[in-house]
N, C-alpha and C. Protein backbone atom coordinates (compact mmCIF):
# COMPACT_ATOMS: atom_id res chain seq x y z
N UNK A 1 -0.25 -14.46 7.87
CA UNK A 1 0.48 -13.68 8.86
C UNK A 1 1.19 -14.59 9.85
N UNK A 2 0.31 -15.81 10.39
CA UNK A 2 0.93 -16.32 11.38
C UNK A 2 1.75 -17.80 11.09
N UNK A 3 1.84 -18.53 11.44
CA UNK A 3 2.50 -19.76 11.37
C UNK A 3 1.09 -20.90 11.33
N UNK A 4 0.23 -20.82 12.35
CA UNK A 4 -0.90 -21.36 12.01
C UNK A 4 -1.65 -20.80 10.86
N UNK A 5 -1.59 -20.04 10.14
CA UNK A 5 -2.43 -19.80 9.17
C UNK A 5 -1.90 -20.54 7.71
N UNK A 6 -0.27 -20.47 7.79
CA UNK A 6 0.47 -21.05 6.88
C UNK A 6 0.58 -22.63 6.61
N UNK A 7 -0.11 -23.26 8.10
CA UNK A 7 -0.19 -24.30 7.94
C UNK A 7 -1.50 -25.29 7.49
N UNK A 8 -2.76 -24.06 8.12
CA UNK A 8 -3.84 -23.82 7.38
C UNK A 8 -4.17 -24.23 5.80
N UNK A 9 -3.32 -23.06 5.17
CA UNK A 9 -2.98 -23.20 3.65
C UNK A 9 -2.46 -23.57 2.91
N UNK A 10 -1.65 -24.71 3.24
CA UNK A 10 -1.10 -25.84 3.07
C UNK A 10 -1.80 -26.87 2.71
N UNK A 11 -2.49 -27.10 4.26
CA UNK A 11 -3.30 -28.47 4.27
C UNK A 11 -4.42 -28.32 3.06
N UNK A 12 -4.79 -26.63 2.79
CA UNK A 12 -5.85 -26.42 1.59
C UNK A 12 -5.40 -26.86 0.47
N UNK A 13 -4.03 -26.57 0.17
CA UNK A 13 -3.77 -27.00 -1.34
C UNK A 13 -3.14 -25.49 -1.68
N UNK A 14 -2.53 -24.62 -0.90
CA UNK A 14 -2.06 -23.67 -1.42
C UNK A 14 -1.00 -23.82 -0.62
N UNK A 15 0.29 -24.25 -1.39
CA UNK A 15 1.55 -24.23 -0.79
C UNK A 15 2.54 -23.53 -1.27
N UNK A 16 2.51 -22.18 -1.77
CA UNK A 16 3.27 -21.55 -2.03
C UNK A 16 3.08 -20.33 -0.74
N UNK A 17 2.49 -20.46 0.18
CA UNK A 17 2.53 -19.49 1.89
C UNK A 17 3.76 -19.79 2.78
N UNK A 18 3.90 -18.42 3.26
CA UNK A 18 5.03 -17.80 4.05
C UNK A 18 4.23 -17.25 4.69
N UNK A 19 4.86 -17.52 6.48
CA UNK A 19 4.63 -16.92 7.22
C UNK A 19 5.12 -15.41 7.78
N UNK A 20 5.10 -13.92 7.14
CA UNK A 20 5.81 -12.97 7.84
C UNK A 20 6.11 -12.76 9.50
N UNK A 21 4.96 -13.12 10.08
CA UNK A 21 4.90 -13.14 11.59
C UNK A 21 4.38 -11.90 12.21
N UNK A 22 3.54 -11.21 11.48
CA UNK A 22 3.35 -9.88 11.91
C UNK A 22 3.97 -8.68 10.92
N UNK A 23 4.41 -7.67 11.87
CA UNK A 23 5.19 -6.55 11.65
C UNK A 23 6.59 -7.16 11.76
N UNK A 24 6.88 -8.10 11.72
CA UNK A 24 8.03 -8.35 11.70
C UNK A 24 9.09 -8.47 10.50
N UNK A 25 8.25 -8.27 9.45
CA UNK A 25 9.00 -8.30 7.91
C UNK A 25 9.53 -8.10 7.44
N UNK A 26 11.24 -8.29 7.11
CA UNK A 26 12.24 -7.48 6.97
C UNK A 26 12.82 -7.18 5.83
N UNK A 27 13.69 -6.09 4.82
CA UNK A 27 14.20 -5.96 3.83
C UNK A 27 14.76 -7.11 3.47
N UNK A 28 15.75 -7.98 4.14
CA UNK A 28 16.36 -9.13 3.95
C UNK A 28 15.28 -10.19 4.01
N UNK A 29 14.46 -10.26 4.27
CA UNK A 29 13.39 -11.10 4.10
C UNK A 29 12.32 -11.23 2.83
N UNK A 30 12.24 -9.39 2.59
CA UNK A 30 11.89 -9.53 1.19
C UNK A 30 12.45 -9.14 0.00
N UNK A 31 13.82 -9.64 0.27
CA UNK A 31 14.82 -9.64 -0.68
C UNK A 31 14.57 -11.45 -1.11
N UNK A 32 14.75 -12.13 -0.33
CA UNK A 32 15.08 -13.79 0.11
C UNK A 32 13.59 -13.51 -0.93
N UNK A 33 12.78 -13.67 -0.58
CA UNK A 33 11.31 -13.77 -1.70
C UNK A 33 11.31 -13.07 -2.54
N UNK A 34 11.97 -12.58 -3.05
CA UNK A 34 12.60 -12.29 -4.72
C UNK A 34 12.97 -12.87 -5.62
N UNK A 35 14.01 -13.42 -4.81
CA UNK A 35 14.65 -14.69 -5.38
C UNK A 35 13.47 -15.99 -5.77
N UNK A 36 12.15 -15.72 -5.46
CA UNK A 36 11.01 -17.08 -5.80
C UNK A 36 10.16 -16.98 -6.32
N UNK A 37 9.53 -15.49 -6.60
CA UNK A 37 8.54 -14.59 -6.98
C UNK A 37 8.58 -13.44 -7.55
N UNK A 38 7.37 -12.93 -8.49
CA UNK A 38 7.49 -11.63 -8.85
C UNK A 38 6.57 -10.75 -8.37
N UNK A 39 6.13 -11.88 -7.39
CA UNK A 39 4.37 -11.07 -7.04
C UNK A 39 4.30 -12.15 -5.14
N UNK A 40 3.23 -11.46 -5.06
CA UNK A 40 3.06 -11.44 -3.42
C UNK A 40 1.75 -10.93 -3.36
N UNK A 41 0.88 -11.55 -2.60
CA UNK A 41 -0.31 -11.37 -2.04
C UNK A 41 -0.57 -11.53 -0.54
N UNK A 42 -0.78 -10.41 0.22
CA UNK A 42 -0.53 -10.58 1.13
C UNK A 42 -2.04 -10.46 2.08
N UNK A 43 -1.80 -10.98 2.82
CA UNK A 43 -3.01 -11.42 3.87
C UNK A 43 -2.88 -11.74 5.14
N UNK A 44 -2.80 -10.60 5.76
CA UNK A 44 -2.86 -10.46 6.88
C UNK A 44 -3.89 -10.12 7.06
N UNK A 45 -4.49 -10.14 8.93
CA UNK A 45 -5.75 -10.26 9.51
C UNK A 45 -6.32 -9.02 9.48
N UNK A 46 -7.78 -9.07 9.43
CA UNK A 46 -8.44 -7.60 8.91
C UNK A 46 -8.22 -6.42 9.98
N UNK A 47 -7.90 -6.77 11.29
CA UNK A 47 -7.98 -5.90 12.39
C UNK A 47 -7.08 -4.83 12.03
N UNK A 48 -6.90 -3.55 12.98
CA UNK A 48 -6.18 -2.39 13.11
C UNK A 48 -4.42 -3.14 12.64
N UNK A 49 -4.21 -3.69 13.59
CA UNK A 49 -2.85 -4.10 14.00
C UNK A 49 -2.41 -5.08 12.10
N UNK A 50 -3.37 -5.87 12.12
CA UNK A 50 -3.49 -6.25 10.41
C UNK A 50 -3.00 -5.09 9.20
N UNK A 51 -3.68 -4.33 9.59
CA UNK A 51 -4.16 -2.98 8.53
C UNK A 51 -2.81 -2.39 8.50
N UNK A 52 -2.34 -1.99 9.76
CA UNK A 52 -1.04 -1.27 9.94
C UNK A 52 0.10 -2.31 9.20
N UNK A 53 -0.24 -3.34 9.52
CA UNK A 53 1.00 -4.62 9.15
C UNK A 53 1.28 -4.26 7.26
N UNK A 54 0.31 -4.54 6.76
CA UNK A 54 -0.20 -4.33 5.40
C UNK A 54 0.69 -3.20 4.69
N UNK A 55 0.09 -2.38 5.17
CA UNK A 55 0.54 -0.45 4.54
C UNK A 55 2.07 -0.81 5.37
N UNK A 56 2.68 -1.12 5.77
CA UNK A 56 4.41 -1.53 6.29
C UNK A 56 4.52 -2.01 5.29
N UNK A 57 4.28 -3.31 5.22
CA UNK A 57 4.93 -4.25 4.05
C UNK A 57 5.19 -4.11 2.43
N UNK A 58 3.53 -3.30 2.18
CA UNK A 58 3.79 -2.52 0.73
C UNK A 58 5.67 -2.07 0.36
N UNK A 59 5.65 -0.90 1.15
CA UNK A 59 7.19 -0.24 0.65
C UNK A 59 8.15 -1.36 0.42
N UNK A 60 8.43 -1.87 1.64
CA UNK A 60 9.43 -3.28 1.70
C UNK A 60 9.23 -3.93 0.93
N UNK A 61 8.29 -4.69 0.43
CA UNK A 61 8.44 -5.89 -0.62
C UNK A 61 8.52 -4.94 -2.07
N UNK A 62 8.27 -3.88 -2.45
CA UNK A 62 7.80 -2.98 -3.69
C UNK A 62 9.76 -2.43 -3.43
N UNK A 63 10.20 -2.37 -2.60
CA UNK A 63 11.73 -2.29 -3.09
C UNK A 63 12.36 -3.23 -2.85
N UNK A 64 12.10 -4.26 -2.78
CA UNK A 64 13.02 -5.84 -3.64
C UNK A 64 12.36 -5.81 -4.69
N UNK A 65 11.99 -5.15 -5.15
CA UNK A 65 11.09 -5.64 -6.92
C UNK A 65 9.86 -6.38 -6.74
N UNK A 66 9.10 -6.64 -5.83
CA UNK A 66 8.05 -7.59 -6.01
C UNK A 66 6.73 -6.40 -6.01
N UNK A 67 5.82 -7.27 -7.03
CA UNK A 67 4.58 -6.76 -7.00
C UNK A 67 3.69 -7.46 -6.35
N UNK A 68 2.84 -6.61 -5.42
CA UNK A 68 2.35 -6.59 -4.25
C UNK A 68 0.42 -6.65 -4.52
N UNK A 69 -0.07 -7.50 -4.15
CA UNK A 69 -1.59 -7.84 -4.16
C UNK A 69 -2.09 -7.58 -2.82
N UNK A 70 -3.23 -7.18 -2.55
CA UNK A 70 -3.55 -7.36 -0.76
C UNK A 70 -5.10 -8.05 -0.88
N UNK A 71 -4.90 -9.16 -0.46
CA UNK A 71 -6.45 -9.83 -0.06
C UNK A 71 -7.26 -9.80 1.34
N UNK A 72 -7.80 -8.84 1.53
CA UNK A 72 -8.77 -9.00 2.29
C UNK A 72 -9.94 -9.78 2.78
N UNK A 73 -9.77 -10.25 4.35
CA UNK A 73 -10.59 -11.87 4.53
C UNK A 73 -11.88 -11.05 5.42
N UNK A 74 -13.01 -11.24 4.19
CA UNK A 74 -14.23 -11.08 5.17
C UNK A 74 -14.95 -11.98 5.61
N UNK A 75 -15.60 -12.23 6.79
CA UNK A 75 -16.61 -13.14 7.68
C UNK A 75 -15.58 -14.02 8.36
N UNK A 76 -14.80 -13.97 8.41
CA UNK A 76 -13.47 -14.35 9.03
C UNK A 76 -12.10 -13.93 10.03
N UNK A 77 -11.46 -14.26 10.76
CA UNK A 77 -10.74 -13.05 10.95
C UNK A 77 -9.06 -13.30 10.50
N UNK A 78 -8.99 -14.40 10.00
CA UNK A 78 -7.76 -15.26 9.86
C UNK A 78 -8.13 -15.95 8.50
N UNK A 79 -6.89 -16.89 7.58
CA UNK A 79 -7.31 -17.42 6.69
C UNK A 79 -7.11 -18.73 7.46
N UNK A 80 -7.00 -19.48 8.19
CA UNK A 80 -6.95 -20.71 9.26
C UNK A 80 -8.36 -20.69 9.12
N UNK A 81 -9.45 -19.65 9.70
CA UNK A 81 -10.52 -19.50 10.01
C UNK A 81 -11.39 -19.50 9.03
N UNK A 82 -10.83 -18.56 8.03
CA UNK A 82 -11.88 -18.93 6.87
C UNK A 82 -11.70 -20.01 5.97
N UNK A 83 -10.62 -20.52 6.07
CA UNK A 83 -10.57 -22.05 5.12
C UNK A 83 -11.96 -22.84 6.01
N UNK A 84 -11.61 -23.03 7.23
CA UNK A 84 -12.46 -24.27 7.70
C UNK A 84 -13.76 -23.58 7.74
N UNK A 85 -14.26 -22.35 7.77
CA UNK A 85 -15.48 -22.21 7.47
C UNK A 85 -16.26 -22.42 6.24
N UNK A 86 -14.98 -21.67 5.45
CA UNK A 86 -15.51 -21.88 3.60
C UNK A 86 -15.37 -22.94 2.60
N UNK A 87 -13.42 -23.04 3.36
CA UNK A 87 -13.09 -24.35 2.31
C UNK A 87 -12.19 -23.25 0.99
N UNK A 88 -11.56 -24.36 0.40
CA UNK A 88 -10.29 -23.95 -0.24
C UNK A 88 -11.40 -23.47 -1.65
N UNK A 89 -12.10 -23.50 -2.24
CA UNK A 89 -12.58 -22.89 -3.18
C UNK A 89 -12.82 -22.12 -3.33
N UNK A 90 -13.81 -21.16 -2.16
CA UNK A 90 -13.87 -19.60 -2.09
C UNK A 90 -12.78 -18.87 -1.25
N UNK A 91 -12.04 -19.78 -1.09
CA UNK A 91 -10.84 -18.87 -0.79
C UNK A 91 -9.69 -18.40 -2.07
N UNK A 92 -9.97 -19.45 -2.94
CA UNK A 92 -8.97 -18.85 -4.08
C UNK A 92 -10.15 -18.15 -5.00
N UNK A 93 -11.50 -18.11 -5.05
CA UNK A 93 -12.08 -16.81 -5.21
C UNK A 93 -11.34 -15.58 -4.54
N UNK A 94 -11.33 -15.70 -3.35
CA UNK A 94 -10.72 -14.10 -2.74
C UNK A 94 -9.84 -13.95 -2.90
N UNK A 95 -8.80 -15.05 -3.73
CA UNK A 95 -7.25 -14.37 -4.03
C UNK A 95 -7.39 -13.98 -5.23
N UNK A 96 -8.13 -14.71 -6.23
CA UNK A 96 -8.38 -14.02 -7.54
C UNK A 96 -9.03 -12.56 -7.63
N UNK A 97 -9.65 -12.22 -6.70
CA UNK A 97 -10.05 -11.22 -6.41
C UNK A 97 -9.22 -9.96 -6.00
N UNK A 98 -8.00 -10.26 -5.34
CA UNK A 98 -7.33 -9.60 -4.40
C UNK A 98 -6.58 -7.94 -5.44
N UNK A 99 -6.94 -7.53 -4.42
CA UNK A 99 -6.41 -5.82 -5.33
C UNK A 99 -4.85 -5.66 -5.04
N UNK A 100 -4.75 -5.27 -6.28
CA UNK A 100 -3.54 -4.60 -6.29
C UNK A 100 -3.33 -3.32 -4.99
N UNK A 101 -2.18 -2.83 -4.71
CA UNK A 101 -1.62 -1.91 -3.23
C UNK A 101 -2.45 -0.57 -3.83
N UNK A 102 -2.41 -0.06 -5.02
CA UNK A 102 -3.11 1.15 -5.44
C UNK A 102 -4.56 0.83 -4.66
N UNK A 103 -4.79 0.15 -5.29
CA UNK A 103 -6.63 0.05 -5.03
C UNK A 103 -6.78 -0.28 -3.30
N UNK A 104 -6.00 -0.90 -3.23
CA UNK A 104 -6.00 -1.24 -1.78
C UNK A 104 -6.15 -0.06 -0.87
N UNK A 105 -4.98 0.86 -0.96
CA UNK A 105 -4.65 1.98 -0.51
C UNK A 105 -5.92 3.11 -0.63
N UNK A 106 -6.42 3.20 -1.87
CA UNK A 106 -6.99 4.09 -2.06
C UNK A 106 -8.75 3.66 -1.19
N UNK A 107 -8.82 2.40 -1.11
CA UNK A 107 -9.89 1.75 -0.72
C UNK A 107 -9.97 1.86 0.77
N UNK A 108 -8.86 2.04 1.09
CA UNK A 108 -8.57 2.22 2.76
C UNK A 108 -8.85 3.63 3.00
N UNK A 109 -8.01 4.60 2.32
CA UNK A 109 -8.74 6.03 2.30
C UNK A 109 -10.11 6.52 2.35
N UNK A 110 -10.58 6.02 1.38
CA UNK A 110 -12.12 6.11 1.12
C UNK A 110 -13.18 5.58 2.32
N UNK A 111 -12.72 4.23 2.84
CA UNK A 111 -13.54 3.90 4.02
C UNK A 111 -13.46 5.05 5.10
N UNK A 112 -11.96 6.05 5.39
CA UNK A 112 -12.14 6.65 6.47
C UNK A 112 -12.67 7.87 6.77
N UNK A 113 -13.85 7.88 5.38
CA UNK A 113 -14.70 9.49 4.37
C UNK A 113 -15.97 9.71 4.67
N UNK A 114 -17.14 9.95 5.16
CA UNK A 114 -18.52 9.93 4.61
C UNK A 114 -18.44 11.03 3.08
N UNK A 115 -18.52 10.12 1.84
CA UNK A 115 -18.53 11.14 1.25
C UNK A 115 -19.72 12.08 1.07
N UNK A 116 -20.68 11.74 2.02
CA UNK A 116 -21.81 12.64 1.31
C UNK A 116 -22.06 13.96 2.08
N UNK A 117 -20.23 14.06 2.95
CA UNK A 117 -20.19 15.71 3.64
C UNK A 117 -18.51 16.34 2.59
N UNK A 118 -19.06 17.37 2.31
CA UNK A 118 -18.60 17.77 1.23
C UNK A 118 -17.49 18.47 2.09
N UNK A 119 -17.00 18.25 3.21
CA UNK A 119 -15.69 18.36 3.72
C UNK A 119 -15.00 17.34 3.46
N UNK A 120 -15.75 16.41 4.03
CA UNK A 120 -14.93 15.04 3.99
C UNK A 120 -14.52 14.47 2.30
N UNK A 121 -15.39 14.96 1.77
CA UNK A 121 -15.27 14.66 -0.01
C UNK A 121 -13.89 15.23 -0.33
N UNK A 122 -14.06 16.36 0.43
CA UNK A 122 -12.54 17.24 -0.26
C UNK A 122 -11.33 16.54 0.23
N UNK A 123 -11.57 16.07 1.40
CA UNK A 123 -10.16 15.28 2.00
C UNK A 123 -9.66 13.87 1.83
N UNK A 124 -10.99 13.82 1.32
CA UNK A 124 -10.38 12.40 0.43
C UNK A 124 -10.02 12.38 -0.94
N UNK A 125 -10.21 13.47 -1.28
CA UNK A 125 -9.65 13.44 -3.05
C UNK A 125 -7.99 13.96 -2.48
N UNK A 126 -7.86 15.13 -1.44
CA UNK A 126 -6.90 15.55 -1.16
C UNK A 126 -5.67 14.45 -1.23
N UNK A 127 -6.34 13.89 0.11
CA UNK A 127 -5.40 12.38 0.58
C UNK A 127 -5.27 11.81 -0.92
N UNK A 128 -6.39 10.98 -1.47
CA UNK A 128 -6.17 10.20 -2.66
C UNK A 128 -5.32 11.00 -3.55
N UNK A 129 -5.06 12.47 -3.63
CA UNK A 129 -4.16 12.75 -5.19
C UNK A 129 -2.61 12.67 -4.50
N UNK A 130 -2.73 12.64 -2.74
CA UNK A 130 -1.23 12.45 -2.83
C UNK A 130 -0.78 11.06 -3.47
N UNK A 131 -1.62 10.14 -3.14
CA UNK A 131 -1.05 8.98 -3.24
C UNK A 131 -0.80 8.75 -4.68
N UNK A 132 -2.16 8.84 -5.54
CA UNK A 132 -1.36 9.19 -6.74
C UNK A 132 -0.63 10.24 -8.21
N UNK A 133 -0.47 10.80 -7.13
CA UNK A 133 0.96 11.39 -7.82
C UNK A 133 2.05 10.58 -7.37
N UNK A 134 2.08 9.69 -6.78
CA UNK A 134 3.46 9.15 -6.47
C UNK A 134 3.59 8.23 -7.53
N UNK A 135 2.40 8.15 -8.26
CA UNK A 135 2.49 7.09 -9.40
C UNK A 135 3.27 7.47 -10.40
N UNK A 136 4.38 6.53 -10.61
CA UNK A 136 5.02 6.64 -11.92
C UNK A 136 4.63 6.58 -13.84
N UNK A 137 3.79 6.18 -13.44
CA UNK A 137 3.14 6.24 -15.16
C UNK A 137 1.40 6.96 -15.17
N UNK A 138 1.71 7.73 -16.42
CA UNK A 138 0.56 8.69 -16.89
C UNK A 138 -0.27 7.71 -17.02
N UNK A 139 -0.48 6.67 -17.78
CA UNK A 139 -1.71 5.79 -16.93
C UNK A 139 -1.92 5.62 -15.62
N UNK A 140 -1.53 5.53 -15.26
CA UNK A 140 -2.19 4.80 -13.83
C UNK A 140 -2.39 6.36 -13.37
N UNK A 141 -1.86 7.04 -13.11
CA UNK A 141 -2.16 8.39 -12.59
C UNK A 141 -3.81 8.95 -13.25
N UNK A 142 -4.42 9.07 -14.20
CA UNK A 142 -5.01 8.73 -15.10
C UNK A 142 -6.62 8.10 -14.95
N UNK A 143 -6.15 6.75 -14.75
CA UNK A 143 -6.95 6.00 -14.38
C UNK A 143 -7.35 6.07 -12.82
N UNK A 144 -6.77 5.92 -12.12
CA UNK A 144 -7.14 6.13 -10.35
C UNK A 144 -7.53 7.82 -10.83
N UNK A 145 -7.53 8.67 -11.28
CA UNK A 145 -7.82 9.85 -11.05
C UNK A 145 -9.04 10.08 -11.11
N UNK A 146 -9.48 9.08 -12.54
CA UNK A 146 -11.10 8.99 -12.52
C UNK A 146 -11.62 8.35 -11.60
N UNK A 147 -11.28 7.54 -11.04
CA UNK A 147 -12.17 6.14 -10.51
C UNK A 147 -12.19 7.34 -9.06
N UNK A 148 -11.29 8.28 -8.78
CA UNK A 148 -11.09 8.94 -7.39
C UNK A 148 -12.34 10.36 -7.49
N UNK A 149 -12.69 10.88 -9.17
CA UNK A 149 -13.06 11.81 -9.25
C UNK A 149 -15.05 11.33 -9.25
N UNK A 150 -15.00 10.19 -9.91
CA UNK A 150 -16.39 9.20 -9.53
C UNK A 150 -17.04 9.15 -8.56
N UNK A 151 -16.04 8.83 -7.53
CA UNK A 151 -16.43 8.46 -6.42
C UNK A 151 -17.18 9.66 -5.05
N UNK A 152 -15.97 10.77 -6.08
CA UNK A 152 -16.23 11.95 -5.03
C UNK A 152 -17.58 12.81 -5.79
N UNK A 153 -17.61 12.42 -6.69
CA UNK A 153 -18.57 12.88 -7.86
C UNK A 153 -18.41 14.61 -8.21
N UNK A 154 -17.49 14.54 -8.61
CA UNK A 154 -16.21 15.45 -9.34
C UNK A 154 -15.96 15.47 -11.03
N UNK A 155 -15.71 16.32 -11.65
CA UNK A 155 -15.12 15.73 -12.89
C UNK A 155 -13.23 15.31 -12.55
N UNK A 156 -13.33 14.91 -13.98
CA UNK A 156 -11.39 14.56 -13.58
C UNK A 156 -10.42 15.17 -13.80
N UNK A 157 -11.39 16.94 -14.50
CA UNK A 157 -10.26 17.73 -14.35
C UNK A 157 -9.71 18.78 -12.80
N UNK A 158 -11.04 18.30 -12.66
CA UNK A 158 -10.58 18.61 -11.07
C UNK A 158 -9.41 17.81 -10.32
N UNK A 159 -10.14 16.75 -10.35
CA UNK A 159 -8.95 15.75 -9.73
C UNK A 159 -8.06 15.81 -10.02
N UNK A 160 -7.35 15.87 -11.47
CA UNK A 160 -6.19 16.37 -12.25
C UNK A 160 -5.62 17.32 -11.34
N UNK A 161 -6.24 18.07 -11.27
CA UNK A 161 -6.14 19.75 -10.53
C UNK A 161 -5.27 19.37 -8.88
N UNK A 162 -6.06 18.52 -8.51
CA UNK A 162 -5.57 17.92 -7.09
C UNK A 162 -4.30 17.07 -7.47
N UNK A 163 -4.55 16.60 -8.36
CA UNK A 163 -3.13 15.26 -8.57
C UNK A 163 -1.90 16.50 -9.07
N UNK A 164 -2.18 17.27 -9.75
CA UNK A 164 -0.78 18.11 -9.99
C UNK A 164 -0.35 18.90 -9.07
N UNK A 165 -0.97 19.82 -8.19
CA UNK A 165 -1.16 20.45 -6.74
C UNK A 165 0.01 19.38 -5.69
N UNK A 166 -0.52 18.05 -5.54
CA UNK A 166 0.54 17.15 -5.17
C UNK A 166 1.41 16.79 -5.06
N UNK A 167 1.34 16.63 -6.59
CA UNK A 167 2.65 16.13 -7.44
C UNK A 167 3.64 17.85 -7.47
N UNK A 168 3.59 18.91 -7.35
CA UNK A 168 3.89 19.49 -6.90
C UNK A 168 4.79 19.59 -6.16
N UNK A 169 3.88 20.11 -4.92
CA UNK A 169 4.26 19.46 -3.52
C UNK A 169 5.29 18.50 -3.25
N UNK A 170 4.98 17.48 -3.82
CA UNK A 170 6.26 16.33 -3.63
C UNK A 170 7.25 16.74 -4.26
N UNK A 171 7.44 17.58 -5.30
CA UNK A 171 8.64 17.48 -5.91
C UNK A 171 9.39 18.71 -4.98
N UNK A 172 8.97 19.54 -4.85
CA UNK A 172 9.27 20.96 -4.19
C UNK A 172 9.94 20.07 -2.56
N UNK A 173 9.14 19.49 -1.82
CA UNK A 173 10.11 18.40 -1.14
C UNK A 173 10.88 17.57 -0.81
N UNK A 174 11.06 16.92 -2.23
CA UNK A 174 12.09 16.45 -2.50
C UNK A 174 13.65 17.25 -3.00
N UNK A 175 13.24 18.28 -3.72
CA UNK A 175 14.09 19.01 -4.35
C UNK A 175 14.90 19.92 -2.60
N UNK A 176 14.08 19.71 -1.76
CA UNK A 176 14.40 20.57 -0.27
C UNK A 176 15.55 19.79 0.63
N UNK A 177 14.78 18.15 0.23
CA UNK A 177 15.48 17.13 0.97
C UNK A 177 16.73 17.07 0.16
N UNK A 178 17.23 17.22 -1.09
CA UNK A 178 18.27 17.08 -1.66
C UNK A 178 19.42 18.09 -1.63
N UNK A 179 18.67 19.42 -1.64
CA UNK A 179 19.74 20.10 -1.15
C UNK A 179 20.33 20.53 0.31
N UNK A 180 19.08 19.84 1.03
CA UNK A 180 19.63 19.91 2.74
C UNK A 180 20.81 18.73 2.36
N UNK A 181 20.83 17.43 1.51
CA UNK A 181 21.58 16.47 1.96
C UNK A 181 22.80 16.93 0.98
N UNK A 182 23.05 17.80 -0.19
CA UNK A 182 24.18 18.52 -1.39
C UNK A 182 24.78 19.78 0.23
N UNK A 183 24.39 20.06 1.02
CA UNK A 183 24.69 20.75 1.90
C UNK A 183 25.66 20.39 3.36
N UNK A 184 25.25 19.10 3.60
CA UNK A 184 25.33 18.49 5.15
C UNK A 184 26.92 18.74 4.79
N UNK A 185 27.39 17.70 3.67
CA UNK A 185 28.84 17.59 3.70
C UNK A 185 29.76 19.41 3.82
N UNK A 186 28.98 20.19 3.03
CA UNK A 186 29.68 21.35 3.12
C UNK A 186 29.88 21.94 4.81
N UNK A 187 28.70 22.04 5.34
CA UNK A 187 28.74 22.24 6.72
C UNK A 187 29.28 21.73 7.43
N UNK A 188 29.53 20.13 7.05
CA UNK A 188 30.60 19.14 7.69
C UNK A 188 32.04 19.96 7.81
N UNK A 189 32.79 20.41 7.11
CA UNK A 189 33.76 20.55 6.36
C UNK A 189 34.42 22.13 7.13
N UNK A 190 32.73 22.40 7.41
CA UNK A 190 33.56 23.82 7.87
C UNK A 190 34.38 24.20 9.14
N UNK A 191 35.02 25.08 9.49
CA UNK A 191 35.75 25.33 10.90
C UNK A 191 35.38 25.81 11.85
N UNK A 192 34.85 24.94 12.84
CA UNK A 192 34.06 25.67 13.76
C UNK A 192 34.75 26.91 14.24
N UNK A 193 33.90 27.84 14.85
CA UNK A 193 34.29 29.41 15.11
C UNK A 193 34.63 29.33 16.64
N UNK A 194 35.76 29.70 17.18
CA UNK A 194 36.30 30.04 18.32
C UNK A 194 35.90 30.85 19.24
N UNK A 195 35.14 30.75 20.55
CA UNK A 195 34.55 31.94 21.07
C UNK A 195 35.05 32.21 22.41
């Protein structure tokens, strides 16, 4: 995230780090890292302000084309911090480790659940089938559906049930947003009325 952390991971032996600087991460910025990469792992600090940084950056780097990893630093609060505590070996454990934005995402959901209140169970399958239905391939939709219906201890035709309900939903909103925007120009166009 920061400039000291980049220099951190350097001195480790991992010199392929960029500093974003925060929330500061821009389309033109992760356009420029396109041009070097097809993938990105990102690691920013575990806190709130971290967390928020994270779920930003997904969209942005995922439309320049890059595929997106998120590593999470525990017993640490920085990777500056956890190099000199751990050392460069279990730190490229935690990048080998590092989840893909699905799992990430869905892992972030799940922490904010007790699932063992069967309200909260429902609102996290809820939340989790929006996210994937946004998934473009019948695998992956599929696969997170089980791992989402497991967890809630569900079968997966339920979850199914929730993921199409969604997927739904999204399309019925999108199809709303398109004809408000097949519209604007007509309304543009018209003559205002004289009173």
């Amino acid at each position: 995230e920061g400039n000291i952390d980049v220099v951190a991971l350097h001195q480790y032996g991992f010199d392929n780090a960029v500093a974003s600087l925060g929330t500061s991460l821009t389309e033109e910025q992760a356009t420029l890292i396109s041009r070097y990469t097809e993938q990105v792992v990102l690691i920013y600090d575990g806190d709130a302000a971290g967390q928020r940084a994270t779920q930003r950056a997904i969209p942005i780097l995922e439309k320049a084309g890059i595929g997106v990893k998120v590593l999470q630093i525990k017993d640490a609060k920085d990777p500056d911090e956890f190099l000199k505590k751990f050392g460069a070996d279990r730190f490229k454990l935690l990048m080998d480790g590092s989840t893909n934005r699905v799992e990430y995402q869905l892992n972030t959901t799940r922490s904010r659940y007790d699932l063992k209140i069967d309200d909260q169970r429902v609102k996290f399958m809820q939340e989790s089938a929006e996210l994937i239905s946004s998934l473009g391939s019948a695998a992956q939709r599929e696969v997170y559906g089980n791992r989402i219906a497991e967890a809630a201890g569900v079968s997966y035709e339920t979850m199914k049930l929730e993921i199409n309900k969604a997927f739904k939903r999204r399309m019925a909103k999108q199809r709303k947003k398109q004809e408000a925007m097949d519209l604007a120009p007509v309304k543009a166009l018209q003559p205002r009325s004289k009173s």
